[in-house]
Protein backbone atom coordinates (compact mmCIF):
# COMPACT_ATOMS: atom_id res chain seq x y z
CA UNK A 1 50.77 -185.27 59.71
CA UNK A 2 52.69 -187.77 57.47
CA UNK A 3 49.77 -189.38 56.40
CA UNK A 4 48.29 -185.12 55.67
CA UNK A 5 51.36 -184.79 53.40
CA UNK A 6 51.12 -188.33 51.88
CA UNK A 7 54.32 -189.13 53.09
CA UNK A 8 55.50 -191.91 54.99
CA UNK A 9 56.13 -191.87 58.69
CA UNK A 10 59.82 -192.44 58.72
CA UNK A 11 60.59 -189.63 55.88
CA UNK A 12 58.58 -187.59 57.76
CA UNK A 13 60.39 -188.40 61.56
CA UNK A 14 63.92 -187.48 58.25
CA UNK A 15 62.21 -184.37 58.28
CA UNK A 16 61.69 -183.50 61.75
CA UNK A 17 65.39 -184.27 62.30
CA UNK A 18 66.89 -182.55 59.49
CA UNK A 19 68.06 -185.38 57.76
CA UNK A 20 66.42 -184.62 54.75
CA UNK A 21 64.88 -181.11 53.43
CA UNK A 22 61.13 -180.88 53.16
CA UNK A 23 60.50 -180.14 49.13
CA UNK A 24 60.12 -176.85 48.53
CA UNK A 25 56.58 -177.83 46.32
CA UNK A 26 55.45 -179.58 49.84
CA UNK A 27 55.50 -176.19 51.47
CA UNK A 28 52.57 -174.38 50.83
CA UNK A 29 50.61 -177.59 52.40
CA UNK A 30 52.56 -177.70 55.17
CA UNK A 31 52.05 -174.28 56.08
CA UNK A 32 48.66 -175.02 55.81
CA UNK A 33 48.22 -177.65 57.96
CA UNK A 34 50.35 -175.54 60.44
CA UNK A 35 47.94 -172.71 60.03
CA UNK A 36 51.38 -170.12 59.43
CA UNK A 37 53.05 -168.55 56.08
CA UNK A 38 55.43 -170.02 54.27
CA UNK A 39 57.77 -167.08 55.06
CA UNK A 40 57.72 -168.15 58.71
CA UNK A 41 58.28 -171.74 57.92
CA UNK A 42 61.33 -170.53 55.80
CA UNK A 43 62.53 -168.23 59.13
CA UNK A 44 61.40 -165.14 57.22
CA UNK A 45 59.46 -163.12 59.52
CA UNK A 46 56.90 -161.55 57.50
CA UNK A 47 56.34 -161.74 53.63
CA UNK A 48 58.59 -158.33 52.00
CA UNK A 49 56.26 -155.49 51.75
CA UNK A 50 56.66 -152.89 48.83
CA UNK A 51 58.80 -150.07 49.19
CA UNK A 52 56.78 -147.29 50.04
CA UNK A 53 56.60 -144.64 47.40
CA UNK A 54 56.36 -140.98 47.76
CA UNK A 55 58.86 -138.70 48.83
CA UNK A 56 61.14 -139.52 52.91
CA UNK A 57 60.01 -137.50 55.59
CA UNK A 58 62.76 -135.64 55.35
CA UNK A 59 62.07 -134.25 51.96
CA UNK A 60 58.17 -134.10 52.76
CA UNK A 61 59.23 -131.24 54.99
CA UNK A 62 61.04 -129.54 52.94
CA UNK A 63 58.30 -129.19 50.45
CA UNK A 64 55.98 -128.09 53.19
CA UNK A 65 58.94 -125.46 54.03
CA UNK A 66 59.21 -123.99 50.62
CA UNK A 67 55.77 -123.94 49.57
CA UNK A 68 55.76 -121.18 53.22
CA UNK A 69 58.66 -119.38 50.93
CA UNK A 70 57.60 -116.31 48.79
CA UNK A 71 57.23 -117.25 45.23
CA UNK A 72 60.50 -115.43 43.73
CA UNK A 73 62.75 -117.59 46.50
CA UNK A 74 60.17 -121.09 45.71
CA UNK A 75 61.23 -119.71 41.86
CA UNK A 76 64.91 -119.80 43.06
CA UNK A 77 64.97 -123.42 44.53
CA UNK A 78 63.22 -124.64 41.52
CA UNK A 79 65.66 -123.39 39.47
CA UNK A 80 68.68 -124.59 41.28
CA UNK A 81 66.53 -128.42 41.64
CA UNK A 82 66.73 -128.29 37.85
CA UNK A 83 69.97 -127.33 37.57
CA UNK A 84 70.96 -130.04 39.53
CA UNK A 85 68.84 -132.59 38.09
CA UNK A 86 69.46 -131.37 34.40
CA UNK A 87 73.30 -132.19 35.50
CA UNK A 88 72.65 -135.48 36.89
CA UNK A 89 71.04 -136.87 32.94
């Protein structure tokens, strides 16, 4: 693997021990030749996904609840949501 990384045995056997740090510019080969990510070589377990967008599950269902409201009370939570949110600015 030393050879692989065009390094020499004994900086590689540094490496292995933790006596020195593998560059950070050698990783992406590494983690190649180890067939993994570079996230798990660093100890991350999996590479950060996007946040997922759209509204929680919690406020999902309270959409689906008012849009089952008749239209004056849906009018009435509208109006207080804007209210609210005018405040907010």
């Amino acid at each position: 693997m030393a050879e692989t990384l065009g390094v020499s045995q004994q900086t590689f056997a540094h490496y292995e021990v933790g006596r020195l740090r593998v560059a950070a510019a050698m990783l992406p080969q590494l983690a190649e030749i180890l067939d993994t990510l570079v996230e798990e070589l660093l100890g991350q377990a999996a590479p950060p996904q996007p946040a997922k967008r759209g509204p929680a599950p919690k406020l999902q269902r309270q959409f689906e609840q008012l849009s089952q409201l008749p239209r004056a009370k849906q009018r009435f939570v509208m109006e207080m949501i804007d209210t609210v949110l005018q405040q907010a600015e």
